[in-house]
C-alpha atoms as a PDB file:
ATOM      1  CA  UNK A   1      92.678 -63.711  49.654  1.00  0.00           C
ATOM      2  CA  UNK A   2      91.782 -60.064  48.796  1.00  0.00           C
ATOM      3  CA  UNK A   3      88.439 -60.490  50.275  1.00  0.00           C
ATOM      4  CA  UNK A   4      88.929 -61.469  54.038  1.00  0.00           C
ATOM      5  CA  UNK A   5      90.555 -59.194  56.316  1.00  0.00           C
ATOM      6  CA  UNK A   6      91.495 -60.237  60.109  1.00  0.00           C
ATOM      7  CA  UNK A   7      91.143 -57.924  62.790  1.00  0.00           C
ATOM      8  CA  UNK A   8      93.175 -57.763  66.288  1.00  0.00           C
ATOM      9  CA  UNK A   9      93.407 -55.467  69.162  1.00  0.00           C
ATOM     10  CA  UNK A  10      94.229 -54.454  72.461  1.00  0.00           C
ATOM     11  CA  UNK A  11      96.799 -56.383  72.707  1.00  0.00           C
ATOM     12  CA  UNK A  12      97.986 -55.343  75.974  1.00  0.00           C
ATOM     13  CA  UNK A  13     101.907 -56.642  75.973  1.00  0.00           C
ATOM     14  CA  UNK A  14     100.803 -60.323  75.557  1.00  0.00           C
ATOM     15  CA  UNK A  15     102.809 -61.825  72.962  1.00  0.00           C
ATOM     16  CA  UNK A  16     101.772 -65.561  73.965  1.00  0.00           C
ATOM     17  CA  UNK A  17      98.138 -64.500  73.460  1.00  0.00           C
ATOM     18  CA  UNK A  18      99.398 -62.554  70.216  1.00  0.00           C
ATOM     19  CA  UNK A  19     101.103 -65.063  68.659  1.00  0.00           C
ATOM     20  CA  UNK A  20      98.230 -67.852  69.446  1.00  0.00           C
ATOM     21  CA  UNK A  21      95.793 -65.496  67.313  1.00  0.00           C
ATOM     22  CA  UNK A  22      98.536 -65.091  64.435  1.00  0.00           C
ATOM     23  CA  UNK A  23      98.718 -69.271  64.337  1.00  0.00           C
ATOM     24  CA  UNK A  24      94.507 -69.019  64.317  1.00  0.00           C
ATOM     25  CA  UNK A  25      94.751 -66.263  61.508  1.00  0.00           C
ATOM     26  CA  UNK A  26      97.445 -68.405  59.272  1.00  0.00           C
ATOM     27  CA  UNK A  27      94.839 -71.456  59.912  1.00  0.00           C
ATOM     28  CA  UNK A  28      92.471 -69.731  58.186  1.00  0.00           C
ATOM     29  CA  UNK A  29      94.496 -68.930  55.402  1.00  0.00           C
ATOM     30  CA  UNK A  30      94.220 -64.461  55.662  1.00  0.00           C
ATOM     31  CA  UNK A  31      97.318 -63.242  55.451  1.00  0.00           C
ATOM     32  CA  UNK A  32      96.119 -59.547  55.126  1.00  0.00           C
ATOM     33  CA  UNK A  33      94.787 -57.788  58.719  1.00  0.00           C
ATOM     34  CA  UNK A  34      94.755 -54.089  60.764  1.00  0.00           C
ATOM     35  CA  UNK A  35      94.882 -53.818  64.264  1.00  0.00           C
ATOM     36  CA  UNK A  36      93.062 -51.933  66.413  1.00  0.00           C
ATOM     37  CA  UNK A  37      95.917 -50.810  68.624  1.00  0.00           C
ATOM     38  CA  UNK A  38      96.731 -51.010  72.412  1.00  0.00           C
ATOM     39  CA  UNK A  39      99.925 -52.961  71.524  1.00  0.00           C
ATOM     40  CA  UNK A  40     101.731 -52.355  74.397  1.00  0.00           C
ATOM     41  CA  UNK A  41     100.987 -51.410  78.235  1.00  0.00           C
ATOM     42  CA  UNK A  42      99.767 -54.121  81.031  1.00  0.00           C
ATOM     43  CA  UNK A  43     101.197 -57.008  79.995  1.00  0.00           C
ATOM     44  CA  UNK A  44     105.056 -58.512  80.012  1.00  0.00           C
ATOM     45  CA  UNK A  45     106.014 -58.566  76.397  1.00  0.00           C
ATOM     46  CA  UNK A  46     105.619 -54.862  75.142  1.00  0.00           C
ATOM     47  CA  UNK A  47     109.056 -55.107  72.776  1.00  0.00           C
ATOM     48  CA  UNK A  48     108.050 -58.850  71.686  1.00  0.00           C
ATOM     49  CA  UNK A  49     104.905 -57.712  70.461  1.00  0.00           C
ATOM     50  CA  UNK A  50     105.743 -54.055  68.871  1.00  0.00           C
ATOM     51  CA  UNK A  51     108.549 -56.224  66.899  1.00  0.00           C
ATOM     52  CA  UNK A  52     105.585 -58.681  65.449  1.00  0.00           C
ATOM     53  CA  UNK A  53     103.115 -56.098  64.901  1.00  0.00           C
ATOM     54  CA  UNK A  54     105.560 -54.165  63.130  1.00  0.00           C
ATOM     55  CA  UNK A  55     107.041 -57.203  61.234  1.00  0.00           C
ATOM     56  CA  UNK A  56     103.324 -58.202  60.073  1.00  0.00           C
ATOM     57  CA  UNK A  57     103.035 -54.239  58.527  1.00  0.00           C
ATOM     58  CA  UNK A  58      99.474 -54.265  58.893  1.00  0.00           C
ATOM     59  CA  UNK A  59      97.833 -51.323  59.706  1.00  0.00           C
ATOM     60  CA  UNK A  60      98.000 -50.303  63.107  1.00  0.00           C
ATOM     61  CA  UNK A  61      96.393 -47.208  64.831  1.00  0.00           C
ATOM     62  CA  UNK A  62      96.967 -45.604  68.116  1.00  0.00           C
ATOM     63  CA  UNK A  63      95.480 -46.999  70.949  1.00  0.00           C
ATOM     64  CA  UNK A  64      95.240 -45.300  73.811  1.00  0.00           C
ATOM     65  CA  UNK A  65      97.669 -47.115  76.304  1.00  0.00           C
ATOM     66  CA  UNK A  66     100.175 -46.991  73.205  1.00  0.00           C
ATOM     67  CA  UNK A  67      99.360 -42.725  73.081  1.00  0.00           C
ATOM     68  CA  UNK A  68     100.424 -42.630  77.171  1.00  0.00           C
ATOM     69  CA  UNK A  69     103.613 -44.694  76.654  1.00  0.00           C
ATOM     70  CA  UNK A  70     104.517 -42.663  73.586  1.00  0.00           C
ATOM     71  CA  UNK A  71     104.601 -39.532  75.569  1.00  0.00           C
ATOM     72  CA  UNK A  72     107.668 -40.453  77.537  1.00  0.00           C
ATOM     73  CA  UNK A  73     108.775 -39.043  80.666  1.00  0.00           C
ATOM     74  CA  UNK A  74     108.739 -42.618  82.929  1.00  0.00           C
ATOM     75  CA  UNK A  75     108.748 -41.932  86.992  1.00  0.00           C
ATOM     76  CA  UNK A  76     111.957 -42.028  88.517  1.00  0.00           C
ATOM     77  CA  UNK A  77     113.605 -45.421  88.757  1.00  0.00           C
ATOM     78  CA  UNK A  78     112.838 -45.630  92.237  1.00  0.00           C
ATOM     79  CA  UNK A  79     109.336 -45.122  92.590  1.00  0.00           C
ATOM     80  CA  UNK A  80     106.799 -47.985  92.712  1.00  0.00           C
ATOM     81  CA  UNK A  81     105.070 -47.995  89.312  1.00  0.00           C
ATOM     82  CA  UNK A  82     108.847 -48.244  87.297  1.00  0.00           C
ATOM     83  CA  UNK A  83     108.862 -51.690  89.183  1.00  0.00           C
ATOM     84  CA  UNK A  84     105.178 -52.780  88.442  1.00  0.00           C
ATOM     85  CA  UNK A  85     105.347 -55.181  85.464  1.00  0.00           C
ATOM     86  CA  UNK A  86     103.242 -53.410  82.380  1.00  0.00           C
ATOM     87  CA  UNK A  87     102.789 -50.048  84.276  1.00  0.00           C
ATOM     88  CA  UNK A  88     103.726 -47.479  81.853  1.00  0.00           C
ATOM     89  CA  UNK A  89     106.987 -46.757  83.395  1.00  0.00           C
ATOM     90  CA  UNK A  90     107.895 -50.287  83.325  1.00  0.00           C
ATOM     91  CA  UNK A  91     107.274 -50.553  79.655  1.00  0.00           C
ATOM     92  CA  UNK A  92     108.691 -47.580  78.337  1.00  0.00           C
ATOM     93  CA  UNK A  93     111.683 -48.520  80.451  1.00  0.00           C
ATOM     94  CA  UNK A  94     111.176 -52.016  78.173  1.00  0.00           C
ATOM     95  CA  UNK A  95     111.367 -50.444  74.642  1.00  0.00           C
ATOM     96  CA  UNK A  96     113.928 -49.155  72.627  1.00  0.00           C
ATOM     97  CA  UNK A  97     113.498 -45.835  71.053  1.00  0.00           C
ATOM     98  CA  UNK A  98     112.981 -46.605  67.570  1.00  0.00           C
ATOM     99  CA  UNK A  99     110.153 -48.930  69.296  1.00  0.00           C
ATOM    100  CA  UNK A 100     108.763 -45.787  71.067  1.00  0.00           C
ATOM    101  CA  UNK A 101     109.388 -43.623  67.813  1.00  0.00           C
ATOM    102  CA  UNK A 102     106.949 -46.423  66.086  1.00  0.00           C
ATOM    103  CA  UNK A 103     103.926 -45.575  68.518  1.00  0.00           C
ATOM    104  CA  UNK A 104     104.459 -41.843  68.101  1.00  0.00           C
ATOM    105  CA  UNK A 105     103.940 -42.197  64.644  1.00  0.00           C
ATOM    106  CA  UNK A 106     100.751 -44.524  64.884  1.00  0.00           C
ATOM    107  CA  UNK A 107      98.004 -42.587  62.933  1.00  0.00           C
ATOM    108  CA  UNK A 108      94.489 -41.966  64.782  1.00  0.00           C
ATOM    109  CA  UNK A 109      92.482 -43.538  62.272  1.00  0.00           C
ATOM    110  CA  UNK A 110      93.306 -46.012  58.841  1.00  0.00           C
ATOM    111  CA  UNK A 111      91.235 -46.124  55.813  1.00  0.00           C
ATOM    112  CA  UNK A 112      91.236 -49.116  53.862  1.00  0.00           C
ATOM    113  CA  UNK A 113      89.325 -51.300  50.762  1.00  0.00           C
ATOM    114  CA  UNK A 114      88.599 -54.574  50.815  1.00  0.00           C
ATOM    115  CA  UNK A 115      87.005 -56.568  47.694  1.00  0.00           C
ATOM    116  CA  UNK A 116      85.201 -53.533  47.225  1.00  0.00           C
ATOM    117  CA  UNK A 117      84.061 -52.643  50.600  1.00  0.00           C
ATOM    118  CA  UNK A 118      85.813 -49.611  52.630  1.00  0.00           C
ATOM    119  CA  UNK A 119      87.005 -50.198  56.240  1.00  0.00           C
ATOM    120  CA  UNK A 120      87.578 -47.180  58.440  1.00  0.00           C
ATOM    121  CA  UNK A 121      89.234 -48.542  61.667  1.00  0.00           C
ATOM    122  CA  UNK A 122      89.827 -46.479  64.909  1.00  0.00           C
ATOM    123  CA  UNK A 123      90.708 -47.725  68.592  1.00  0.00           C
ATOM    124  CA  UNK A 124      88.173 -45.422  69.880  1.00  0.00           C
ATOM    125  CA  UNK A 125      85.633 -42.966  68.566  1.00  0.00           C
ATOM    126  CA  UNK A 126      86.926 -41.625  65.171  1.00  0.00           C
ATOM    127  CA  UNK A 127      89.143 -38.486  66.592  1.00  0.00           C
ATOM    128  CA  UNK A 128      88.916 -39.305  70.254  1.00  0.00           C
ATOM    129  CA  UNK A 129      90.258 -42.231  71.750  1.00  0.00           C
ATOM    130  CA  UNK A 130      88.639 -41.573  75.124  1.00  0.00           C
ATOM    131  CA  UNK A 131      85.285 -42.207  73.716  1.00  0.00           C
ATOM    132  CA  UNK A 132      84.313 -45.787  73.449  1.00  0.00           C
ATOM    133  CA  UNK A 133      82.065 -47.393  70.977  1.00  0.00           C
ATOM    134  CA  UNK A 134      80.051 -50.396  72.199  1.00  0.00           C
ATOM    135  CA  UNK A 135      76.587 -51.896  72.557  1.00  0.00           C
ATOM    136  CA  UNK A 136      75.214 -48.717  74.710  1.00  0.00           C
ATOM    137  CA  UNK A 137      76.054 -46.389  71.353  1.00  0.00           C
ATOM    138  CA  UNK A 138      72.873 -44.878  69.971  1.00  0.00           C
ATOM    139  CA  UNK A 139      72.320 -46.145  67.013  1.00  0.00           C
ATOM    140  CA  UNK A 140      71.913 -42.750  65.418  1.00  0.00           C
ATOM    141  CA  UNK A 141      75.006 -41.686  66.636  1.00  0.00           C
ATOM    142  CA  UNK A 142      76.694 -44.921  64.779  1.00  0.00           C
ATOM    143  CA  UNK A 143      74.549 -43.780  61.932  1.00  0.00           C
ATOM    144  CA  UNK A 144      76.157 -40.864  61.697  1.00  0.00           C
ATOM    145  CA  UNK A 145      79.431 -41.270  62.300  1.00  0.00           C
ATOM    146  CA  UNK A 146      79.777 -44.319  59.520  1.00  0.00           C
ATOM    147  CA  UNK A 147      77.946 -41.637  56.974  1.00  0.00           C
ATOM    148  CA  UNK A 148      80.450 -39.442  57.907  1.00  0.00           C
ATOM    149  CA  UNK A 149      83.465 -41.306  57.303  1.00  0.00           C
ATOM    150  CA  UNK A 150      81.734 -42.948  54.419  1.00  0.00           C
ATOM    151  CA  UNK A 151      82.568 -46.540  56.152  1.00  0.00           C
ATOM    152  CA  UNK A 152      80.918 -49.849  55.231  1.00  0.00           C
ATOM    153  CA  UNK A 153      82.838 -51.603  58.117  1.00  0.00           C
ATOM    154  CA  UNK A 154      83.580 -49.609  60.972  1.00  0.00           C
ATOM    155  CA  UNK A 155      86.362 -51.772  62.881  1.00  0.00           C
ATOM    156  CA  UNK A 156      86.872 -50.271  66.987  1.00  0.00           C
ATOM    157  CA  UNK A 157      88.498 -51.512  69.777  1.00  0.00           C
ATOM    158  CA  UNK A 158      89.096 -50.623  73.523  1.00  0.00           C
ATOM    159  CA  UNK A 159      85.981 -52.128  75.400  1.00  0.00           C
ATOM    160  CA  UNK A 160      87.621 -55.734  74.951  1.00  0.00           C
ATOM    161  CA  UNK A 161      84.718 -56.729  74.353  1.00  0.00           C
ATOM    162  CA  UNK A 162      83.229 -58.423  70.790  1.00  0.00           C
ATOM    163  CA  UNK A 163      80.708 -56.723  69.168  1.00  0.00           C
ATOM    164  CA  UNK A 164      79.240 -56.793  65.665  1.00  0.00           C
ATOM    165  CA  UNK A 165      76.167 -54.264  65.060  1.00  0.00           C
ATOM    166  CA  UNK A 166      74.453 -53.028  61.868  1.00  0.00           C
ATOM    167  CA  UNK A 167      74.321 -48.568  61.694  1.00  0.00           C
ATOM    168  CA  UNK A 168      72.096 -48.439  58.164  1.00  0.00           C
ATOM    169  CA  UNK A 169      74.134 -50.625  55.698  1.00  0.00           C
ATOM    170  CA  UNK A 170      77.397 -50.020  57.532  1.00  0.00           C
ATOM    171  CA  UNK A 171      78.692 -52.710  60.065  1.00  0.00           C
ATOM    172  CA  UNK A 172      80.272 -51.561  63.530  1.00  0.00           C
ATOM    173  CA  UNK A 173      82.886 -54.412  64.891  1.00  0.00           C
ATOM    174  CA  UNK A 174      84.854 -54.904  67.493  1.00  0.00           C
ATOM    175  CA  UNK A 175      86.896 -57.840  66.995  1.00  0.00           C
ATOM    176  CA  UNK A 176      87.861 -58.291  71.094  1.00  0.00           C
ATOM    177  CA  UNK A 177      90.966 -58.134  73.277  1.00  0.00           C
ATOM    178  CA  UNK A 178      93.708 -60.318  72.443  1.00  0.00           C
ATOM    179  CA  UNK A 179      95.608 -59.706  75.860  1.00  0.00           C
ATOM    180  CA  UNK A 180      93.085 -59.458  78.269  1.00  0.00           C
ATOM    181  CA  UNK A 181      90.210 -61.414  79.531  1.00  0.00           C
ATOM    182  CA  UNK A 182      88.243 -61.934  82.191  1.00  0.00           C
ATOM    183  CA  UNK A 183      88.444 -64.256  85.231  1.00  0.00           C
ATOM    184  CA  UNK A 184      85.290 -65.953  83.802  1.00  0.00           C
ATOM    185  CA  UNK A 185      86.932 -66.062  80.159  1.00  0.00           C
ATOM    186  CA  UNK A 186      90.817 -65.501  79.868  1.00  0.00           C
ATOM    187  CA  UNK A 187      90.713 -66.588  75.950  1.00  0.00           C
ATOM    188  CA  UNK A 188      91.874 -64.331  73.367  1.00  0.00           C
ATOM    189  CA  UNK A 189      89.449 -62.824  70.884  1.00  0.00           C
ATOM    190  CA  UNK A 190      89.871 -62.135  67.191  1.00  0.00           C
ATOM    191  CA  UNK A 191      87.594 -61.419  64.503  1.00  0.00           C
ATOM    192  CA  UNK A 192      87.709 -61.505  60.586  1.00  0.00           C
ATOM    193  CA  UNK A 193      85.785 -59.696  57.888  1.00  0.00           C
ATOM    194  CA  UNK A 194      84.984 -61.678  54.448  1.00  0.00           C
ATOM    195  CA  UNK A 195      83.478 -59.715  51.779  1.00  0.00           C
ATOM    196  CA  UNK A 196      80.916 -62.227  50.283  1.00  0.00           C
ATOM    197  CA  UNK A 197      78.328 -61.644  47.151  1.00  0.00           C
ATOM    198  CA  UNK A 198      75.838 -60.579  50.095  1.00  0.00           C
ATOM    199  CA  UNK A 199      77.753 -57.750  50.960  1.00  0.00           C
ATOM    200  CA  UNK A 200      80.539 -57.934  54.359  1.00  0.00           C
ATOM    201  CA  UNK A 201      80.413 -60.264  56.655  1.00  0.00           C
ATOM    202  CA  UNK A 202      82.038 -60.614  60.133  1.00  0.00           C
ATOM    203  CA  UNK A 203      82.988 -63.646  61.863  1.00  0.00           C
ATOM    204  CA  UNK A 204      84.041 -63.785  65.475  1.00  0.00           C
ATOM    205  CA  UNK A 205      86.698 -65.839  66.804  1.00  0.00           C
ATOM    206  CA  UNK A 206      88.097 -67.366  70.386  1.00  0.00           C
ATOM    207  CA  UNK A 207      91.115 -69.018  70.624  1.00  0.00           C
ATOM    208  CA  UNK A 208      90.783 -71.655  73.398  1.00  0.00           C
ATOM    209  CA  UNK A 209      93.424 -71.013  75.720  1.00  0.00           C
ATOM    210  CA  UNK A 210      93.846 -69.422  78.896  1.00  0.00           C
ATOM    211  CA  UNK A 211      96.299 -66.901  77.605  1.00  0.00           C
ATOM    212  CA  UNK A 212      94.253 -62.987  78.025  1.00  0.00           C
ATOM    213  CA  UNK A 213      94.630 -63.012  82.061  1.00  0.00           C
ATOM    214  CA  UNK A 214      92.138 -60.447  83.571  1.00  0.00           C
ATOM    215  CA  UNK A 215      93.785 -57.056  84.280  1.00  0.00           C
ATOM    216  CA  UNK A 216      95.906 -57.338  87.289  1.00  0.00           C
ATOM    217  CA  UNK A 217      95.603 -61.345  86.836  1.00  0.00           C
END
């Protein structure tokens, strides 16, 4: 349906958790969706899940474990971190080149309609990805930026955490981590936006398994 979008993220190299949020997504009958990027880095699965995002062909941008293992250059083979599952060394050791070619090319920022409504999504702040966007963000500041980009839906990622807060008339959502939870919570977290005769509308999501270990976990 034209009018419902689903949004994923952060990801982290967890292609269980990945593929139990696809099955959630097809249950709900969207079959159009971005992601918020952080594909890759953390987690065991880093090739397993660049082949699904990439086979889904939704819009992906650049996350900023995806920018570090794009960069190339892993330690030697001998030192520690090459041997640390979902260090960065360990996963670019993991991917074939066409898979590390992919996250070069991820774009900072995607621009997209739906029923109407324009969705700007970004893994951090719009042009840096060091800069988070979450419940501490003046409001202003959100103000702002969504005038600036001329966004109705403003979809973010990297804080793993969900979030859905009004700027004006513009929604700012973070649709949650996929790949990594907390030792209180390790669910994966989706979200999905429906465009409705009210205007957007965001609905959060949990799938109920333990499959988004903590970091580390």
């Amino acid at each position: 349906m034209s009018g419902r979008l689903a949004l994923i993220g952060d990801i982290h190299g967890r292609h269980d958790a990945l593929t139990a949020v696809l099955e959630a997504v097809r249950e709900r009958g969207i079959t159009r969706g971005v992601c918020t990027g952080d594909v890759v880095m953390r987690g065991p699965d880093p090739a397993a899940c660049i082949a699904t995002v990439r086979e889904l062909g939704w819009p992906t941008v650049m996350g900023n474990t995806d920018q570090k293992v794009a960069r190339g250059a892993p330690r030697p083979a001998g030192h520690p971190a090459s041997d640390r599952v979902g260090s960065r060394s360990w996963t670019i050791r993991r991917l074939t080149t066409g898979d590390i070619a992919w996250l070069q090319r991820l774009p900072r920022r995607v621009e997209l309609t739906v029923g109407g409504v324009r969705v700007v999504v970004s893994h951090g702040q719009p042009g840096d990805l060091s800069v988070i966007v979450d419940e501490d963000t003046p409001a202003d500041g959100l103000l702002r930026q969504a005038a600036a980009l001329r966004a109705d839906v403003l979809v973010v990622g990297h804080t793993h955490q969900q979030m859905v807060r009004r700027a004006g008339r513009a929604l700012i959502v973070n649709p949650g981590a996929i790949g990594e939870g907390t030792v209180e919570d390790p669910r994966p977290r989706w979200a999905w936006l429906e465009v409705t005769g009210g205007g957007p509308v965001v609905h959060t999501e949990v799938v109920d398994a333990p499959l988004a270990p903590p970091r580390g976990g």
